[in-house]
C-alpha atoms as a PDB file:
ATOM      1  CA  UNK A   1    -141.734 138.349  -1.890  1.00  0.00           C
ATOM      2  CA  UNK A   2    -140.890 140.477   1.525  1.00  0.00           C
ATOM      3  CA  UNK A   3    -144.379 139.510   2.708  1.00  0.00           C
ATOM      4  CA  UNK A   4    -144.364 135.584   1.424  1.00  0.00           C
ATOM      5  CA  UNK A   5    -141.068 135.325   3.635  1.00  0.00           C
ATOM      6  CA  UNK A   6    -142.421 137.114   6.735  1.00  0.00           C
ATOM      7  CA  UNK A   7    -145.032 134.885   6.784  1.00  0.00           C
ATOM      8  CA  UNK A   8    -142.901 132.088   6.578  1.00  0.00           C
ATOM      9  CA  UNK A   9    -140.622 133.159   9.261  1.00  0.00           C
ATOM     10  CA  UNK A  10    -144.151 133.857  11.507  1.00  0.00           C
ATOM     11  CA  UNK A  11    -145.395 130.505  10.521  1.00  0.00           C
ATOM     12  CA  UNK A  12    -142.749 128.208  11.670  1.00  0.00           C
ATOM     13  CA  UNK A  13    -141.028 129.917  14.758  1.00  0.00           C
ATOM     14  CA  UNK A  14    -143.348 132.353  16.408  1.00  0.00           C
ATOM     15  CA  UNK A  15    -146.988 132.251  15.199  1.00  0.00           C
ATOM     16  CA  UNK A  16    -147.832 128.852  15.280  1.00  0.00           C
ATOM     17  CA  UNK A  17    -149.127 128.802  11.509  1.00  0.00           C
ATOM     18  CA  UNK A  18    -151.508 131.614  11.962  1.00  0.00           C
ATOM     19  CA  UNK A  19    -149.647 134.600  10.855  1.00  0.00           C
ATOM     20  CA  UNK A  20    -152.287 136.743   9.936  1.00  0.00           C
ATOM     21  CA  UNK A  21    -153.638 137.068  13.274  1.00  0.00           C
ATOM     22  CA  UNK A  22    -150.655 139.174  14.517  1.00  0.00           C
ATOM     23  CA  UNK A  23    -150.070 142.378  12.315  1.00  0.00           C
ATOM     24  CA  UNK A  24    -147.868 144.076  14.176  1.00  0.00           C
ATOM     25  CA  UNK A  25    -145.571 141.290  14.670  1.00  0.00           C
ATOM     26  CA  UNK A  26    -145.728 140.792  10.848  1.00  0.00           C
ATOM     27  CA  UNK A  27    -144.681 144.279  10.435  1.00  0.00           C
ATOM     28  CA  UNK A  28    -141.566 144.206  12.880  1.00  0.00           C
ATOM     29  CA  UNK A  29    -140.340 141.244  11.439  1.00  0.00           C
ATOM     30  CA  UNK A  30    -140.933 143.043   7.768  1.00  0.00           C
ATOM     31  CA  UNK A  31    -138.647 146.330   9.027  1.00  0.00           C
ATOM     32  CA  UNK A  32    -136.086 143.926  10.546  1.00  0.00           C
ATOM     33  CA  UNK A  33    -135.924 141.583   7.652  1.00  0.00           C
ATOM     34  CA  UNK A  34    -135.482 145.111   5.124  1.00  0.00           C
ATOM     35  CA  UNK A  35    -132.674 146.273   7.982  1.00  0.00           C
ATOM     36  CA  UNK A  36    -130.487 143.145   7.745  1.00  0.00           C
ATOM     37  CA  UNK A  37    -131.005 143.460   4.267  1.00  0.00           C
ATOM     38  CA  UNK A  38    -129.239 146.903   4.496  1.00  0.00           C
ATOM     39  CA  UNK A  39    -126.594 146.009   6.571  1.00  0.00           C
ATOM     40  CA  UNK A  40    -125.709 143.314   4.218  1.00  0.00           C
ATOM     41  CA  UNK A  41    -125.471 145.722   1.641  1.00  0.00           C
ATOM     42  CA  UNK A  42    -123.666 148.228   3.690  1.00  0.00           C
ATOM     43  CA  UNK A  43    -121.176 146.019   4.392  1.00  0.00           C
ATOM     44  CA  UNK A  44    -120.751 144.316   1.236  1.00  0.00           C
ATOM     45  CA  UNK A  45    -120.209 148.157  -0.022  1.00  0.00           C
ATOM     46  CA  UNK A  46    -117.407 148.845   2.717  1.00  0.00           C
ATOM     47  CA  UNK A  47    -115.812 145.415   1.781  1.00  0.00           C
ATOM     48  CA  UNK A  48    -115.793 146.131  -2.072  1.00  0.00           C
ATOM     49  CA  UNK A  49    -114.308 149.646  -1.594  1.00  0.00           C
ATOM     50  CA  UNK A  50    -111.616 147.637   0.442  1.00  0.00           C
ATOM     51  CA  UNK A  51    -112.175 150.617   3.303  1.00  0.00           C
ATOM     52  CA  UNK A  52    -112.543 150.770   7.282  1.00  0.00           C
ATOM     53  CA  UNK A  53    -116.397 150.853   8.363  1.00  0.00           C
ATOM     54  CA  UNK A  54    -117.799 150.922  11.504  1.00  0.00           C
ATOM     55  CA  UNK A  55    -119.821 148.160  12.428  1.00  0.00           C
ATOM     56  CA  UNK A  56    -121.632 150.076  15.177  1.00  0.00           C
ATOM     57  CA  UNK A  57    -122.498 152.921  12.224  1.00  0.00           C
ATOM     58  CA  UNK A  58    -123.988 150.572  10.070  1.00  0.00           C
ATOM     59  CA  UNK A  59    -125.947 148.551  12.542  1.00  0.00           C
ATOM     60  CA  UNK A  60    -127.471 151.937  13.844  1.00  0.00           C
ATOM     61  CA  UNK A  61    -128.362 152.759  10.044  1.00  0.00           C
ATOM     62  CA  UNK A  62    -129.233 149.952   9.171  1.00  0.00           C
ATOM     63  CA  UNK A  63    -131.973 149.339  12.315  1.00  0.00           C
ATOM     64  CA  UNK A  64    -133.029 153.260  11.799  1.00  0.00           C
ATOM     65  CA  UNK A  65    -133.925 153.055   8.281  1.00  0.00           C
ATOM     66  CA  UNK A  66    -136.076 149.197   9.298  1.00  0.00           C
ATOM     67  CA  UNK A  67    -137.636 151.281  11.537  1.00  0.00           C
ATOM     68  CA  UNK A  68    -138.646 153.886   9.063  1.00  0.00           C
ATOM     69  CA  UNK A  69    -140.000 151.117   6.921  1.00  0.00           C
ATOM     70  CA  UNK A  70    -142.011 149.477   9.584  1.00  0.00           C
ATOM     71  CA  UNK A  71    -143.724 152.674  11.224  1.00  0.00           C
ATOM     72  CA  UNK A  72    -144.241 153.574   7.351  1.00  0.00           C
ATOM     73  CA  UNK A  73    -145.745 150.061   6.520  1.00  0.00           C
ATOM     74  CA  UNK A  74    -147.866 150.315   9.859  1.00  0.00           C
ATOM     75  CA  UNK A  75    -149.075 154.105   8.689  1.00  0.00           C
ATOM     76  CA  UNK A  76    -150.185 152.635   5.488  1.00  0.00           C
ATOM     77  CA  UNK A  77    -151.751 149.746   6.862  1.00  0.00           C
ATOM     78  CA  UNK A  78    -153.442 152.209   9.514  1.00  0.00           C
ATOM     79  CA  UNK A  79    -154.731 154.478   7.003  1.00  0.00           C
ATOM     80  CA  UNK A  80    -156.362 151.716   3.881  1.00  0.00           C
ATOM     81  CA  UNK A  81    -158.358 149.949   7.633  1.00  0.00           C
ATOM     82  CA  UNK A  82    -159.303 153.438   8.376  1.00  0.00           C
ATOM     83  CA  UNK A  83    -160.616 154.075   4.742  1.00  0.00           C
ATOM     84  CA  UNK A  84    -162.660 150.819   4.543  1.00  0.00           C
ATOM     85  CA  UNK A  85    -164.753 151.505   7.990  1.00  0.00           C
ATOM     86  CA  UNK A  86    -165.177 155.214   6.872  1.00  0.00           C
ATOM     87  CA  UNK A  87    -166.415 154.324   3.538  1.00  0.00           C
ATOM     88  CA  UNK A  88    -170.207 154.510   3.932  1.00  0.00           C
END
């Protein structure tokens, strides 16, 4: 689903249709996607429990753990290209 939608986003407003030849853009787009996704959630959670946040906290955690998630995704990615050129 995550990777349908980045490749929608790609498609219409940055890639011209041709989202497959950019990876790393793919994979930005993928951490930021999964950190507004957590901000959401972080601030639905402050809302619901009717106490004080602060914005500037949860924007910082929320764009830390997208970046976690896109160096991870880019490590993976890294790693199965690596296996398939060292597999003979």
């Amino acid at each position: 689903m995550l990777t349908i939608l980045v490749e929608i986003i790609m498609g219409v407003f940055i890639a011209n249709y041709r989202a497959s030849e950019h990876p790393i853009i793919t994979l930005l787009i993928r951490g930021l996607l999964v950190a507004i996704a957590i901000f959401i959630y972080g601030i639905y959670l402050s809302y619901d429990e009717n106490e004080k946040f602060d914005l500037v906290f949860v924007t910082m955690v929320s764009l830390g753990i997208g970046l976690l998630v896109t160096l991870a995704l880019f490590i993976i990615e890294y790693f199965f290209k690596w296996l398939e050129t060292n597999k003979s």
